[in-house]
Protein backbone atom coordinates (compact mmCIF):
# COMPACT_ATOMS: atom_id res chain seq x y z
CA UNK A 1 74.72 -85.86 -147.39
CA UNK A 2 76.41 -85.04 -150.38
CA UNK A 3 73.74 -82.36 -151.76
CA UNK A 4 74.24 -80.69 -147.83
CA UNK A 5 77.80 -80.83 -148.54
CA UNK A 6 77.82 -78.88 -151.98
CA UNK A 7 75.39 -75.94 -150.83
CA UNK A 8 78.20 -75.35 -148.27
CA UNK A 9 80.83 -72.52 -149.12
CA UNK A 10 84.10 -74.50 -150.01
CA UNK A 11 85.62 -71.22 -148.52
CA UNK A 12 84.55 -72.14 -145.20
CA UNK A 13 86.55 -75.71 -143.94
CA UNK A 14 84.34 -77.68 -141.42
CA UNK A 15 84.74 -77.09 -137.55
CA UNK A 16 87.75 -79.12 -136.33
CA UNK A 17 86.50 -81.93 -133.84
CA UNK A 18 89.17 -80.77 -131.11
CA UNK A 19 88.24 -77.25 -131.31
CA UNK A 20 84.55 -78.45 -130.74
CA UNK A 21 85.40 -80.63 -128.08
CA UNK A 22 87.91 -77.77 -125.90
CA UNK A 23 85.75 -75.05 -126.81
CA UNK A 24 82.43 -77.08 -125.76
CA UNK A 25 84.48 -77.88 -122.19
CA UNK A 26 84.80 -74.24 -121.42
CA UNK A 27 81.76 -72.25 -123.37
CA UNK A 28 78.42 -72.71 -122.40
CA UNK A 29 75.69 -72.97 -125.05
CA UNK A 30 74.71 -68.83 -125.11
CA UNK A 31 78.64 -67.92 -125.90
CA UNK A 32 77.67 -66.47 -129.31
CA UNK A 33 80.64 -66.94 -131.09
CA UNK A 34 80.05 -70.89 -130.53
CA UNK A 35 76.45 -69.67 -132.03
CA UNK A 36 78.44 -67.99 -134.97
CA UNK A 37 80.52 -71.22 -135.51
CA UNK A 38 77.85 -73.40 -135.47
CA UNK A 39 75.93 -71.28 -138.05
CA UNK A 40 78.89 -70.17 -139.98
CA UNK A 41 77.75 -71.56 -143.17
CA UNK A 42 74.21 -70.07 -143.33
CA UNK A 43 75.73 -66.88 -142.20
CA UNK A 44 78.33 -66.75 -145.03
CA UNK A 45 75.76 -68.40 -147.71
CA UNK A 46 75.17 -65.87 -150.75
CA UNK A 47 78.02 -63.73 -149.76
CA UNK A 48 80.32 -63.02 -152.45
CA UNK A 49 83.65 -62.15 -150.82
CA UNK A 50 85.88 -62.58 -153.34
CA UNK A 51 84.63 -59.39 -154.26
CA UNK A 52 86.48 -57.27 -151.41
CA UNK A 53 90.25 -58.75 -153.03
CA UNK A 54 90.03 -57.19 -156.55
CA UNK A 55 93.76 -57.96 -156.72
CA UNK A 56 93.34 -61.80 -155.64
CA UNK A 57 96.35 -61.36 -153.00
CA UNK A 58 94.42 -63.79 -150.87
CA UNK A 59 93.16 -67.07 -150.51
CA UNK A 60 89.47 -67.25 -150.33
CA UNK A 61 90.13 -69.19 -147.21
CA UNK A 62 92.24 -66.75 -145.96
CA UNK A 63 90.30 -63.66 -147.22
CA UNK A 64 86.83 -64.67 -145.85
CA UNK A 65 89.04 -65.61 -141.88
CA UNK A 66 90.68 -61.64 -142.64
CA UNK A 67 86.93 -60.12 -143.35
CA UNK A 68 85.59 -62.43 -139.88
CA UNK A 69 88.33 -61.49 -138.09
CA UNK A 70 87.67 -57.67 -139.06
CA UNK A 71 84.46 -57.82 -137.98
CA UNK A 72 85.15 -58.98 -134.23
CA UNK A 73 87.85 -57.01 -133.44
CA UNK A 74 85.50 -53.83 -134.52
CA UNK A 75 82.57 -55.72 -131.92
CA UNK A 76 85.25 -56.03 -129.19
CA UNK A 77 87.06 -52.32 -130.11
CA UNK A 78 90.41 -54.81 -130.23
CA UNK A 79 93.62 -53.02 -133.18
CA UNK A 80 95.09 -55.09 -135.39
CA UNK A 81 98.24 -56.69 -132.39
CA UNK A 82 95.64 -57.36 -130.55
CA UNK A 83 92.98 -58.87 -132.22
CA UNK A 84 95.91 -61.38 -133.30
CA UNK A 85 96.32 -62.15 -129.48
CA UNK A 86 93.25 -62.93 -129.07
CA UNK A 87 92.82 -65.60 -132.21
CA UNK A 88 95.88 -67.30 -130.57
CA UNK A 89 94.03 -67.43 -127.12
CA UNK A 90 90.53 -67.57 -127.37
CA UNK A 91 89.12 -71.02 -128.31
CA UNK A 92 85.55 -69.30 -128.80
CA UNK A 93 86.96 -67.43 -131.67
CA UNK A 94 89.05 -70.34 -133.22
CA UNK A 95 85.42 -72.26 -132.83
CA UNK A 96 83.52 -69.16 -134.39
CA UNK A 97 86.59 -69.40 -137.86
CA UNK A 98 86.88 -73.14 -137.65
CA UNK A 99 90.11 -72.90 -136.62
CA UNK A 100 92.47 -75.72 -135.32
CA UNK A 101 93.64 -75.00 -131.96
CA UNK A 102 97.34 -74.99 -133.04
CA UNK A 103 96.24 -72.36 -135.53
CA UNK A 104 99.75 -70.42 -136.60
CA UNK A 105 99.86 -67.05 -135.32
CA UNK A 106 98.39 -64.33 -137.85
CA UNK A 107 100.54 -61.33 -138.76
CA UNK A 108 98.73 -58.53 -137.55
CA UNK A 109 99.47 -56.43 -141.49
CA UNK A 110 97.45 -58.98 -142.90
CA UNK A 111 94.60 -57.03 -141.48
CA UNK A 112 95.78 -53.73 -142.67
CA UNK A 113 96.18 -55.21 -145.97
CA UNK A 114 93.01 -56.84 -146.03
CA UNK A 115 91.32 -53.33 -145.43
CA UNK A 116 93.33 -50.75 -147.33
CA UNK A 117 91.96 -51.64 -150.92
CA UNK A 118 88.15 -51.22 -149.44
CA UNK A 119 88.86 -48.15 -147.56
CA UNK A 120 86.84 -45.13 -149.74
CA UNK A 121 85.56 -47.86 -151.91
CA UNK A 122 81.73 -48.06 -151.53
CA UNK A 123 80.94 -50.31 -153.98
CA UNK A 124 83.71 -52.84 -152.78
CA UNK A 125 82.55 -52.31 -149.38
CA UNK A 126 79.01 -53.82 -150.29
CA UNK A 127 79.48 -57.54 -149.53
CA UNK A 128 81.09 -56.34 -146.55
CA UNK A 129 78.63 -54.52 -145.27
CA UNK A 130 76.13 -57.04 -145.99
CA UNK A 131 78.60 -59.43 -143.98
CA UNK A 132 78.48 -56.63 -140.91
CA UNK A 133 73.93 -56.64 -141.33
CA UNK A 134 73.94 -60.06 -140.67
CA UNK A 135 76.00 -60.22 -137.70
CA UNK A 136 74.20 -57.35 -136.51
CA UNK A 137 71.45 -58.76 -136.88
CA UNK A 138 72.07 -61.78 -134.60
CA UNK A 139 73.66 -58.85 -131.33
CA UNK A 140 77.36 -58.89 -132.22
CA UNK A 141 77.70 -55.18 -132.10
CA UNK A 142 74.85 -55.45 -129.08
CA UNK A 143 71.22 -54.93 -128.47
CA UNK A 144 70.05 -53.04 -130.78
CA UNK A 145 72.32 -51.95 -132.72
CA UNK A 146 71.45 -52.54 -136.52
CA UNK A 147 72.94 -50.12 -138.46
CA UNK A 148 76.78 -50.17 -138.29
CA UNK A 149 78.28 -49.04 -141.97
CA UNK A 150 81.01 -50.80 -143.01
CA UNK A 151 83.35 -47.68 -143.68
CA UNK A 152 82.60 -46.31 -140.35
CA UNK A 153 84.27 -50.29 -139.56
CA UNK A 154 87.39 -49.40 -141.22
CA UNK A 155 88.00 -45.43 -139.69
CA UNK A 156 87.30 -47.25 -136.29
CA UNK A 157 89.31 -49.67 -136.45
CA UNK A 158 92.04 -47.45 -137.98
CA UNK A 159 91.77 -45.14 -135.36
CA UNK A 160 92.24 -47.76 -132.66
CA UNK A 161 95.86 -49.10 -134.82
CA UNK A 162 97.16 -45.08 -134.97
CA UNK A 163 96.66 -45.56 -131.39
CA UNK A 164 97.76 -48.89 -130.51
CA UNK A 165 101.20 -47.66 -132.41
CA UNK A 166 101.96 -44.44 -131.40
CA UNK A 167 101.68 -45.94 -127.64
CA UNK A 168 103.89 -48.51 -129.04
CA UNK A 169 106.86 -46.55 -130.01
CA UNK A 170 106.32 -43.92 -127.06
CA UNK A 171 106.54 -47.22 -124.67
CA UNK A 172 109.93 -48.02 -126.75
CA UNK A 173 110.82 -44.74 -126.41
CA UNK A 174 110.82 -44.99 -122.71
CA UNK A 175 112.17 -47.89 -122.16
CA UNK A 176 115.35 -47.54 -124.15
CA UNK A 177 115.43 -44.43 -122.06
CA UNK A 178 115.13 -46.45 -118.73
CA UNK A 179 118.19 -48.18 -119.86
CA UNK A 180 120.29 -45.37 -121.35
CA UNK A 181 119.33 -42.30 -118.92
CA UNK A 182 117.39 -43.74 -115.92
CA UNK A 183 118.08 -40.66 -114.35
CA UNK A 184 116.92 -38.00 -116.63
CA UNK A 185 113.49 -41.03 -117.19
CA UNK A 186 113.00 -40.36 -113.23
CA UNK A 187 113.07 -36.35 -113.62
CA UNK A 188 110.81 -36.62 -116.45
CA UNK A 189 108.22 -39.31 -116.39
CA UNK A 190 104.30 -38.34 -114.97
CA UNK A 191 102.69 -40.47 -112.46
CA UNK A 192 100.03 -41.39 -114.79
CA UNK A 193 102.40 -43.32 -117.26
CA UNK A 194 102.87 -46.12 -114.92
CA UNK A 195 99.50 -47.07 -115.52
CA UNK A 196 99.22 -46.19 -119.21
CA UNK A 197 102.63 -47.21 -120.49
CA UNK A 198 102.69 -50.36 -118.44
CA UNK A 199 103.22 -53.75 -120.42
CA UNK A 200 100.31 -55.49 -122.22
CA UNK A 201 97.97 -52.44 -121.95
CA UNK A 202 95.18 -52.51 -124.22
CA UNK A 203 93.96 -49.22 -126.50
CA UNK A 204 90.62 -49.30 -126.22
CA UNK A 205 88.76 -45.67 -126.25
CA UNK A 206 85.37 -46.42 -128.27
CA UNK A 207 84.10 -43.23 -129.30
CA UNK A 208 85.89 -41.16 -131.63
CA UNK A 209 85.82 -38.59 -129.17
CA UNK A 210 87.24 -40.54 -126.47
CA UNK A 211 89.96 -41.68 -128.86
CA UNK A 212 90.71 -38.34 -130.15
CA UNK A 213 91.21 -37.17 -126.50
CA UNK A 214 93.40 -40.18 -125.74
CA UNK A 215 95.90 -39.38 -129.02
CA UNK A 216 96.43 -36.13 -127.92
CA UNK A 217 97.02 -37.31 -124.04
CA UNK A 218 99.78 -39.65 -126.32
CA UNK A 219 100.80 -36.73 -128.22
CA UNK A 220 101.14 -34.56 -125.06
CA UNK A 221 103.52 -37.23 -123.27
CA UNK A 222 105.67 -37.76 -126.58
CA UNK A 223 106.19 -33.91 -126.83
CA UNK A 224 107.28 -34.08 -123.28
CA UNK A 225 109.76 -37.00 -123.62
CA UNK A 226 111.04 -35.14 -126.81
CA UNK A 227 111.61 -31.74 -125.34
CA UNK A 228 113.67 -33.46 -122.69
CA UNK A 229 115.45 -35.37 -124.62
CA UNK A 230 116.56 -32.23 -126.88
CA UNK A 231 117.12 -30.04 -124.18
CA UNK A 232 119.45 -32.43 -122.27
CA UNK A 233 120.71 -35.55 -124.00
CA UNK A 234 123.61 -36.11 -125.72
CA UNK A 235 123.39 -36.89 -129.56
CA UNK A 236 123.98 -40.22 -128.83
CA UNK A 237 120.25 -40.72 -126.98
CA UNK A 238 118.74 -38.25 -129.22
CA UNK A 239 120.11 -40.63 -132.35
CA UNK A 240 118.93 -43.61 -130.77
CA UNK A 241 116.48 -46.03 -133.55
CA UNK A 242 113.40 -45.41 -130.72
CA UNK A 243 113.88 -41.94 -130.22
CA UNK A 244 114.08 -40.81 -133.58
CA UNK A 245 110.80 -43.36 -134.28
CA UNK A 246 109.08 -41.27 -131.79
CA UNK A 247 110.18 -37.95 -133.31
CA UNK A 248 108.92 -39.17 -136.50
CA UNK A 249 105.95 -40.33 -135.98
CA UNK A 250 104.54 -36.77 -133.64
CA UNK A 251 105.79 -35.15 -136.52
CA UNK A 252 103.75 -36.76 -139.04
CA UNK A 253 100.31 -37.29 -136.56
CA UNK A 254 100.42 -34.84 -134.38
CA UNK A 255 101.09 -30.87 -134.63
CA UNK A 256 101.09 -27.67 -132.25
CA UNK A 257 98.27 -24.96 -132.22
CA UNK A 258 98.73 -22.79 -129.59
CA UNK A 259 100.50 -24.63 -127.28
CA UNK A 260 98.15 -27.20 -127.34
CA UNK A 261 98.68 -30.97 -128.66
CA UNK A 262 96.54 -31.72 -131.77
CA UNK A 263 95.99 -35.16 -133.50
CA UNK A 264 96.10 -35.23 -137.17
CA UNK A 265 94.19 -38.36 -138.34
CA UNK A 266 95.46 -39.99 -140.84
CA UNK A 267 94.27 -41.94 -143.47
CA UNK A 268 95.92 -44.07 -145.94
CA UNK A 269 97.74 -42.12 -147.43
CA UNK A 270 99.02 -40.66 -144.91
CA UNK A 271 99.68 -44.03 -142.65
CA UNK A 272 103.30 -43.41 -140.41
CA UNK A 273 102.92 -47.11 -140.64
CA UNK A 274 102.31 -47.74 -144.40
CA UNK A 275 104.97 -45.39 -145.32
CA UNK A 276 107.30 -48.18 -143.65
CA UNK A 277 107.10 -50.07 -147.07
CA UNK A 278 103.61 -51.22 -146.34
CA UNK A 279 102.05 -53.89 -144.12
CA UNK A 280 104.23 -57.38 -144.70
């Protein structure tokens, strides 16, 4: 018992025995993530993790639950918010980390932190990716699907975050609207926002093509709101915190090429978000 206990990762704490018990109540035995927490150890053994925080700003507990956590939210195209969400809902994922059910909610920057130092880094990438072949290899990412590379991980999951932000602060943007100007919001808004914009929406365009066409759709309806907003508001709306977020943010992802709406990846460097003082 004790030799079993020393080959196991002291990185990885044992399954809690009330997150077995609720998850076991409402899983059946083919959920794979109870699969994954079962065989957590043997899929972690060998792995050295501690590689992808060159800095140490982590915990190995808390670095190898970041690196997991990475690597289901990329299976289940889920940004950083909410990937969080769903590690305070799900019990199948609290049983795949070992997670007590009262687990305290994670700050979804710990994700973006966890990620920036690895981004354009292929030699820190390697235990990563060797991480992402072995879930790959038991279907995570689907049937089939063997060969996912770990950087094209991090622009995906990237990608979905620009998203998941920019709809964000356009959804702030119109509500602080709805209660400043409701009746300039009425003259402007498009029938399609009341399903896009409405609460709790998910981003979730998988291909980069679909999510390229879905920034611009953003960038489109941001331009729109702004344009109104300069052409008839009073400085006092156009001065508002949300509005001038919005402004910001087009400015620095999005740009005009002949009248049409064009996204402007960005990376790092460039982050709107990182250039906030950097994930907390």
């Amino acid at each position: 018992m004790a030799r079993s206990s020393q080959q196991k990762p002291m990185f990885v704490p044992s399954l809690p025995q009330e997150t077995a018990q609720a998850a076991r109540a409402v899983f059946s035995i083919e959920n794979l993530y109870l699969a994954i927490g079962d065989g957590l150890h043997q899929l972690l053994e060998g792995l050295s993790l501690s590689e992808l925080d060159s800095g140490s700003a982590f915990h190995p507990e808390t670095l190898t639950r970041l690196a997991l956590l990475t690597v289901f939210q990329y299976a289940e195209d889920l940004s950083d918010r909410s990937a969080c969400t769903a590690l305070d809902r799900r019990m199948d994922w609290k049983y795949a980390l070992h997670l007590p059910i009262q687990y305290p909610s994670l700050d979804p920057a710990l994700l973006c932190r966890f990620r920036q130092p690895l981004v354009g880094h292929e030699a820190r990438l390697q235990p990563f990716q060797s991480l992402l072949d072995r879930f790959a290899a038991i279907g995570l990412f689907g049937r089939g699907k063997r060969d996912v590379a770990a950087s094209g991980v991090l622009e995906q999951i990237c990608r979905l975050n620009q998203l998941d932000r920019f709809q964000e602060n356009l959804c702030q943007a119109i509500e602080v609207l709805a209660c400043h100007q409701p009746d300039m919001l009425r003259t402007l808004a498009q029938p399609h926002w009341y399903d896009r914009y409405r609460e709790g929406r998910d981003v979730k365009p998988h291909s980069a093509v679909e999510q390229k066409s879905y920034a611009q759709a953003l960038g489109a309806d941001a331009l729109h709101v702004l344009q109104t907003v300069t052409r008839v508001a009073d400085s006092s709306i156009k001065d508002l915190p949300e509005v001038r977020r919005l402004a910001e943010v087009w400015a620095k992802q999005c740009q005009l090429q002949e009248n049409t709406v064009v996204w402007r990846e960005a990376g790092c460097e460039l982050c709107p978000w990182l250039a906030e003082g950097g994930p907390r």
